[in-house]
Protein backbone atom coordinates (compact mmCIF):
# COMPACT_ATOMS: atom_id res chain seq x y z
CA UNK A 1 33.59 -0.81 4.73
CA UNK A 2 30.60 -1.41 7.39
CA UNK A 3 27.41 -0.02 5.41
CA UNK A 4 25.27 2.55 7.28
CA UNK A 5 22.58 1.99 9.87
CA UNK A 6 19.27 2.20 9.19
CA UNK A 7 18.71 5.74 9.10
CA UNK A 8 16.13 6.89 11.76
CA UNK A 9 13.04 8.49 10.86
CA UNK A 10 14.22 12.53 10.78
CA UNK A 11 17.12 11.28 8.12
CA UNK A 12 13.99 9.68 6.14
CA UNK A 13 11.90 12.77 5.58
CA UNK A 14 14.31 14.77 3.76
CA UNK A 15 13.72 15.56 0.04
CA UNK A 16 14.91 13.16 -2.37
CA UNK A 17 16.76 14.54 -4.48
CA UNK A 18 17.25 18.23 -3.49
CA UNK A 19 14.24 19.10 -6.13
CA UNK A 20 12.02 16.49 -5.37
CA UNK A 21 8.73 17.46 -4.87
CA UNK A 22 6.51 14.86 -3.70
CA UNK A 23 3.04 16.67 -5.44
CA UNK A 24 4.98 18.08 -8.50
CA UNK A 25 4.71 14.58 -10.59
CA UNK A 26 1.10 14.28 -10.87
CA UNK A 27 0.93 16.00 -14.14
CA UNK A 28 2.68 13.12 -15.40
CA UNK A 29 0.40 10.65 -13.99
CA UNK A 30 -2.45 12.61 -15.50
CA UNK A 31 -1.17 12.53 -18.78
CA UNK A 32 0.16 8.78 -18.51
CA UNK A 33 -3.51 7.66 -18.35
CA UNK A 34 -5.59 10.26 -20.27
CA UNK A 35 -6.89 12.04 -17.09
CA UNK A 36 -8.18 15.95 -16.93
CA UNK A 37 -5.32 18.16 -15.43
CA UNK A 38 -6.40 21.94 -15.97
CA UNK A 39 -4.89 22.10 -11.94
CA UNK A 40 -3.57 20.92 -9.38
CA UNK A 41 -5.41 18.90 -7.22
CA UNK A 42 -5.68 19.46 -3.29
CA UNK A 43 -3.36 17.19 -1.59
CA UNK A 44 -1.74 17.25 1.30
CA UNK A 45 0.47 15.37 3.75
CA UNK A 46 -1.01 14.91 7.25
CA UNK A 47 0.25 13.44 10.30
CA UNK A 48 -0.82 11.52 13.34
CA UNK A 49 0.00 11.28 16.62
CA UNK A 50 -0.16 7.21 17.79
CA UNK A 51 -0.84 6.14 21.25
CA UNK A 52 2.87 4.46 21.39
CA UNK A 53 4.44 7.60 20.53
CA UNK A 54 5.00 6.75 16.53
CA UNK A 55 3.93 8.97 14.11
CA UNK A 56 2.08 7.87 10.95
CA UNK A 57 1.77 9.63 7.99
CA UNK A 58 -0.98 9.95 4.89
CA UNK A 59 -1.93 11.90 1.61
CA UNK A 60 -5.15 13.34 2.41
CA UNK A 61 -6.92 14.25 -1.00
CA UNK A 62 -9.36 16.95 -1.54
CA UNK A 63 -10.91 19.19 0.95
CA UNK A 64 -14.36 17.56 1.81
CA UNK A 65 -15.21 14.71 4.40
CA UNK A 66 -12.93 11.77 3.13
CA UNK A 67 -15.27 8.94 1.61
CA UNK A 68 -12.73 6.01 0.95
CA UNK A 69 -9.48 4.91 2.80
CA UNK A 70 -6.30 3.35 0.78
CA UNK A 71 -3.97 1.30 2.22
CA UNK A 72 -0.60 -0.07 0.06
CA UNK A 73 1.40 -2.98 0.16
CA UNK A 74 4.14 -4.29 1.62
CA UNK A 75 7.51 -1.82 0.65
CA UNK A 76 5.32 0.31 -0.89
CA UNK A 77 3.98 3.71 0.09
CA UNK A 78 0.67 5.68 -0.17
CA UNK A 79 1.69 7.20 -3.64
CA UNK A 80 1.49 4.21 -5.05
CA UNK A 81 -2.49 5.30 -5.35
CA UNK A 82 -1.57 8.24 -6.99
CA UNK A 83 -3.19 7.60 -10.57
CA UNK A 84 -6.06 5.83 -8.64
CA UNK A 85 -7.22 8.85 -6.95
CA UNK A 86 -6.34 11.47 -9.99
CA UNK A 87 -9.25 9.11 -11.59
CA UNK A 88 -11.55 8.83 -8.62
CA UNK A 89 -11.89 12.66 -8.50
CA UNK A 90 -13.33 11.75 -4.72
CA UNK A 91 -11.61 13.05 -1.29
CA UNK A 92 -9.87 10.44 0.19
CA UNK A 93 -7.21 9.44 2.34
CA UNK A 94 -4.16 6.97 1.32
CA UNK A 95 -2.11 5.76 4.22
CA UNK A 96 1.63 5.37 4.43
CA UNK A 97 1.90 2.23 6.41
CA UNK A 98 3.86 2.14 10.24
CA UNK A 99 7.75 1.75 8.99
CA UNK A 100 7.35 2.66 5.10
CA UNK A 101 7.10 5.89 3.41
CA UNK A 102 7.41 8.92 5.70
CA UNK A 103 5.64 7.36 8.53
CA UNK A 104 8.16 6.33 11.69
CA UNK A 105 9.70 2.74 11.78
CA UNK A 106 9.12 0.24 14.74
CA UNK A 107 11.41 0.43 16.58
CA UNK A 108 10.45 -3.12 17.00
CA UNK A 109 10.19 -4.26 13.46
CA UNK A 110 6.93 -5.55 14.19
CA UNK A 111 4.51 -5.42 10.76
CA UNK A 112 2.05 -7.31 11.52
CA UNK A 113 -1.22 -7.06 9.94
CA UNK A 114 -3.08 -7.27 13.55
CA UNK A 115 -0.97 -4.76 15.00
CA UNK A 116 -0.08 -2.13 12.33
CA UNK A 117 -4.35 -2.37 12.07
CA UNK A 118 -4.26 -0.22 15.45
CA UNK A 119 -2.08 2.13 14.53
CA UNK A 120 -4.01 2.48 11.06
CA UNK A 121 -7.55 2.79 13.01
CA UNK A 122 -6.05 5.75 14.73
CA UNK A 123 -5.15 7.15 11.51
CA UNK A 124 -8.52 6.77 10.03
CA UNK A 125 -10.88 7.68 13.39
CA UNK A 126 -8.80 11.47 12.88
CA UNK A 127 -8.64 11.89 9.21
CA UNK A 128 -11.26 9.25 7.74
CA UNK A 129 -13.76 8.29 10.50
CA UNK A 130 -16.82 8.51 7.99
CA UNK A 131 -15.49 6.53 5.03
CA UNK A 132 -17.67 4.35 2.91
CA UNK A 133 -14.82 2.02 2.20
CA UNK A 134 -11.68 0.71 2.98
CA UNK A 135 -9.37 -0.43 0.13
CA UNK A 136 -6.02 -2.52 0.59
CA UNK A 137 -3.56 -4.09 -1.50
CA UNK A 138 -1.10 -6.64 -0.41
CA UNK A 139 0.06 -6.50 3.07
CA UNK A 140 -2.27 -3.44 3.36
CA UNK A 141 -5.01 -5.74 2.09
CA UNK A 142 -4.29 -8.20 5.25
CA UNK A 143 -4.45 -5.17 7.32
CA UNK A 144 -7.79 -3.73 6.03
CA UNK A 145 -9.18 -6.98 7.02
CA UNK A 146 -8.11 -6.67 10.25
CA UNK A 147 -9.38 -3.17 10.67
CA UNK A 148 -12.72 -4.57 9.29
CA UNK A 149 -12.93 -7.27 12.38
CA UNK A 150 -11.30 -5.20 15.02
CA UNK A 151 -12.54 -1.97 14.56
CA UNK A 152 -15.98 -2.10 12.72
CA UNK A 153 -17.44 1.09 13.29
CA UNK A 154 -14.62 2.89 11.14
CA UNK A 155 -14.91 -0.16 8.10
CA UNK A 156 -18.56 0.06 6.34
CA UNK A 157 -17.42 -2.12 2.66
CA UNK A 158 -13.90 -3.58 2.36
CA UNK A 159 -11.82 -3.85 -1.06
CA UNK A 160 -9.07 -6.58 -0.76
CA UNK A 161 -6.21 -6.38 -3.72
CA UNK A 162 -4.55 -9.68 -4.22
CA UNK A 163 -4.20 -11.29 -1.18
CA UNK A 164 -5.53 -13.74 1.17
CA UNK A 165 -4.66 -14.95 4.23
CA UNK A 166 -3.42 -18.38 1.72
CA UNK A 167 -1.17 -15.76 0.67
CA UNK A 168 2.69 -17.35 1.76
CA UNK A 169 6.53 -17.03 1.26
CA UNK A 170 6.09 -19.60 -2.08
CA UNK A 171 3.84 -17.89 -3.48
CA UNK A 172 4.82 -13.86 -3.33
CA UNK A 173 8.30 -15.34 -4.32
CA UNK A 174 9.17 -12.87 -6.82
CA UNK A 175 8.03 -10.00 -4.54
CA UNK A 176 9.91 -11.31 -1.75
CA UNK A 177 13.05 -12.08 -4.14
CA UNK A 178 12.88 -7.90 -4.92
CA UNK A 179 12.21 -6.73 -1.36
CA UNK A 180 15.43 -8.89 -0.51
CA UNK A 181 17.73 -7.45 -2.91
CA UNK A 182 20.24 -4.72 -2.18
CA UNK A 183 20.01 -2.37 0.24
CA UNK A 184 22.09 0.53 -1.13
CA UNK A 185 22.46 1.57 -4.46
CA UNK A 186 25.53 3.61 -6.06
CA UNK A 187 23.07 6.41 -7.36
CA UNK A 188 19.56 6.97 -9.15
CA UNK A 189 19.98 5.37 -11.93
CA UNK A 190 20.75 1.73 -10.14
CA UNK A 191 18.05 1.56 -8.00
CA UNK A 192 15.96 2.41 -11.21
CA UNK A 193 17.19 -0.14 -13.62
CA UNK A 194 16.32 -2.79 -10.37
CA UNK A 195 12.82 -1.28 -10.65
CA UNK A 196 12.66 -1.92 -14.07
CA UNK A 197 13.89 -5.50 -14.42
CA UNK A 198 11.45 -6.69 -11.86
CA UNK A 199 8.71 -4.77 -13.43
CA UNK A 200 9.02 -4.84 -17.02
CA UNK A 201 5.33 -4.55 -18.00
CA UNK A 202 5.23 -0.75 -16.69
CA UNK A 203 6.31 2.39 -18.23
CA UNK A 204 9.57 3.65 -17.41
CA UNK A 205 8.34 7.31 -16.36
CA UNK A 206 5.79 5.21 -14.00
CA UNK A 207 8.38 3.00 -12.22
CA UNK A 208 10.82 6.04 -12.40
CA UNK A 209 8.36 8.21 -10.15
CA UNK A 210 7.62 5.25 -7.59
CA UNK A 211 11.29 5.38 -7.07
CA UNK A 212 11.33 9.06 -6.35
CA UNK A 213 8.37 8.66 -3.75
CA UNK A 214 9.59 5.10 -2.67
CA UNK A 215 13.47 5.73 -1.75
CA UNK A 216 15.95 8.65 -1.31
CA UNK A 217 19.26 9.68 -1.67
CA UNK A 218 21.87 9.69 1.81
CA UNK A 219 24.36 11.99 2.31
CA UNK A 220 27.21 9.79 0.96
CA UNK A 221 25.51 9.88 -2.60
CA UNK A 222 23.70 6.43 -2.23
CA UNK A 223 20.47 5.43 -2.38
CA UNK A 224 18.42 3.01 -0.07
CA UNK A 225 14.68 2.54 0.58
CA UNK A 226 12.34 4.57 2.87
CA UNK A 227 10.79 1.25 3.89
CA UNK A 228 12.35 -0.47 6.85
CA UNK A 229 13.69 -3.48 5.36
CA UNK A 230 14.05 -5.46 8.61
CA UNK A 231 11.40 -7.14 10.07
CA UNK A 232 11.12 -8.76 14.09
CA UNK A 233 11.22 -12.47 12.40
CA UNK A 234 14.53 -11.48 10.37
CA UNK A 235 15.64 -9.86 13.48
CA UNK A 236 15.34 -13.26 15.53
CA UNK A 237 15.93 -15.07 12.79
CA UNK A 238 12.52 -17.11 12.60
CA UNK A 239 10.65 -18.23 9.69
CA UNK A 240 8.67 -16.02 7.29
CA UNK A 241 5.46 -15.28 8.75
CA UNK A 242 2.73 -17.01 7.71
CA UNK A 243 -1.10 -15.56 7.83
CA UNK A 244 -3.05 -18.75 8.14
CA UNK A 245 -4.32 -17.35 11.47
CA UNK A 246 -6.06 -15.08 9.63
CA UNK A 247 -9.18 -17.16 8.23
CA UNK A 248 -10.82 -16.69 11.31
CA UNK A 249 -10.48 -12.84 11.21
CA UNK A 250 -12.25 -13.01 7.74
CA UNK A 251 -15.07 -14.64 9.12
CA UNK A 252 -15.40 -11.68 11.82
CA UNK A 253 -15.93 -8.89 8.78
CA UNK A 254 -19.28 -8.21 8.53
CA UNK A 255 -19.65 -5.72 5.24
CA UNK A 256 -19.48 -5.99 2.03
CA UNK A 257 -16.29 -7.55 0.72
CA UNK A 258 -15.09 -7.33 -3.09
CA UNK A 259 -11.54 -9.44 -3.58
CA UNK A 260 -9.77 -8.36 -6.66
CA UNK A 261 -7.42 -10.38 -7.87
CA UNK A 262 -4.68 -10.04 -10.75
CA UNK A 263 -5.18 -12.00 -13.71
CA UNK A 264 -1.28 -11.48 -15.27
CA UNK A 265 -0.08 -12.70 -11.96
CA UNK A 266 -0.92 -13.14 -9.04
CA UNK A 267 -0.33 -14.30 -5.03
CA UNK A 268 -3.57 -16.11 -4.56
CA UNK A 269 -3.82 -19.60 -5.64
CA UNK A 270 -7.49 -21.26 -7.12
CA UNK A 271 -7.05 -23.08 -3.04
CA UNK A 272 -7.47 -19.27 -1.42
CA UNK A 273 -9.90 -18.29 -3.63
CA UNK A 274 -12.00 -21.61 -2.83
CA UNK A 275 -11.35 -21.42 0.64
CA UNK A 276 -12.30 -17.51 0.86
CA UNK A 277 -15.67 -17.96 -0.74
CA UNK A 278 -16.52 -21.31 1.26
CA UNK A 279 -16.44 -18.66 4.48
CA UNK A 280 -18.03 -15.80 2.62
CA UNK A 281 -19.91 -16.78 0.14
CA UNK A 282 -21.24 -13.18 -0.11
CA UNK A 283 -17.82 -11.77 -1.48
CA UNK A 284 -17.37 -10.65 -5.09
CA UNK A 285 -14.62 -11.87 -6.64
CA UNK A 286 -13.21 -10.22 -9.41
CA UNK A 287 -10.28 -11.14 -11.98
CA UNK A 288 -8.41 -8.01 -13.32
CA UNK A 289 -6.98 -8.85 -16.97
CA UNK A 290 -3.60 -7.88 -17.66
CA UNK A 291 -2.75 -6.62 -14.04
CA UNK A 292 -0.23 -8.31 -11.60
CA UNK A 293 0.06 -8.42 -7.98
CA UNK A 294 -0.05 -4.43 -7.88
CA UNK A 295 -3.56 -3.92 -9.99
CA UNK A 296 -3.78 -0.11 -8.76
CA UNK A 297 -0.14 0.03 -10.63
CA UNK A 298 -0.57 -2.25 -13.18
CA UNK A 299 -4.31 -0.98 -14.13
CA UNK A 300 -5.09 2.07 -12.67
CA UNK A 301 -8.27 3.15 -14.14
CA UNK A 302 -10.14 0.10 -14.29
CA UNK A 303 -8.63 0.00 -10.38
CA UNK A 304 -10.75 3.07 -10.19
CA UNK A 305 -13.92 2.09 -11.77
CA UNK A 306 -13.92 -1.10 -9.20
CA UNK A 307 -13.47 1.05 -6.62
CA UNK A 308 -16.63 3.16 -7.54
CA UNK A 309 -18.09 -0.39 -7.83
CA UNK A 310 -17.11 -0.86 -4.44
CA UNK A 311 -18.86 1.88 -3.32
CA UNK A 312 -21.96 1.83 -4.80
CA UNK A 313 -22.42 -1.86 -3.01
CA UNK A 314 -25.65 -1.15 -0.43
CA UNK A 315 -24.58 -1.90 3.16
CA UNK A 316 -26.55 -3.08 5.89
């Protein structure tokens, strides 16, 4: 039996499972880190309109002027910031990225961190255009940068999680080695115990609810990612991309950077950390104890209080 297509984008946005609600777990991230829940905070799905025709989606939080932006990683989705803003208490916006979460797919496959930043600068001129900072992990981290050096007037301090443009296919191995895996699962309960084995220093409830928001169920009874597993280099059946190119667009930021980087694990080598401060020697570099690739996961609340480090940097 042929498995299914890749479902389009419609097929993606229903609820997973039938009594899924997307806003109805936070309690549980509230209580998982010791955080005040008398109510519900104000949350609320938004989306744009893109100049190709896509649609991108985000969780816009509270109901003031947004102050920060969040970007996730690669086959992740903006929930994935969940705990991070329940701590910040601040009105912000976290982006789903093009092709993951309940944004559309590219038709293309193209996720590159120069081109999904121009879809993501349209996102944040209509929902975000007065932020004090932009924050991204992973392959959001790559894109944030970009943002930063394309489109400066919407980037005023820049938080990078974990990556560097150093960042390549040997060393986000075991990320790569998950993203890879199986497409369809039988039910719940398989894509979950996957979760688990390649994350075994998080809570169950924690990885159990990233499932929920990360993948859904089909009509046949299995489950399979929201992200769009393919990408234009699988497609033509090229090399991983690298993002070497990218130095150069690091030297082009000109705010205040802060690099986190996990101390547990992590995809930057002592080279990209060498090489990152030789160009910006202005850059604070900071080692997160006991947090992987995924700090805002991993350590939530001292992901927070970084953040509000972040944003109490002076700018130019």
């Amino acid at each position: 039996m042929n498995p299914a297509p890749n479902p389009e984008p419609s097929e993606r946005e229903s609820p997973t499972p039938a009594a899924y609600d997307e806003f109805g777990l936070l309690h549980e991230n509230a209580a998982e880190y010791g955080i005040s829940f008398d109510a519900a905070p104000a949350v609320r799905r938004e989306t744009v309109s893109l100049v190709n025709g896509s649609k991108l989606s985000a969780l816009v939080w509270g109901e003031a002027d947004p102050e920060l932006v969040l970007i996730h990683g690669g086959a992740q989705n903006a929930h994935t910031w969940d705990t991070v803003a329940l701590a910040l208490g601040r009105p912000l916006v976290a982006v789903d990225l093009p092709g993951h979460g309940h944004s559309d797919h590219r038709p293309e496959h193209d996720y590159n961190p120069t081109s999904m930043a121009a879809d993501v600068a349209q996102a944040v001129a209509r929902l975000a255009p007065n932020a004090a900072a932009v924050v991204g992990m992973s392959l959001g981290g790559m894109t944030a940068i970009c943002l930063a050096a394309e489109h400066p007037d919407l980037v005023r301090r820049l938080g990078v999680v974990d990556v560097t443009p150093g960042t390549d296919h040997a060393k986000a191995e075991p990320i790569i080695t998950f993203v890879d895996g199986p497409e369809y699962f039988a039910d719940f309960e398989e894509v979950l115990a996957r979760t688990i084995e390649f994350n075994p220093g998080r809570s169950e409830q924690s990885l159990r609810r990233g499932v929920l928001h990360n993948a859904y169920e089909m009509d046949d009874g299995r489950w399979t990612w929201r992200y769009d597993r393919m990408r234009d280099w699988k497609v033509g059946g090229g090399d991983a991309p690298s993002f070497e190119d990218l130095w150069d667009t690091v030297d082009r930021v000109r705010v205040p950077i802060t690099l986190w980087q996990g101390g547990e694990w992590s995809v930057i080598g002592d080279d990209d950390v060498e090489e990152w401060m030789r160009r910006r020697p202005d850059t604070i570099h900071i080692v997160v104890d006991g947090a992987g690739h995924s700090i805002q996961g991993d350590r939530p609340m001292e992901m927070a209080g970084l953040i509000e480090d972040l944003l109490s940097r002076p700018v130019e």
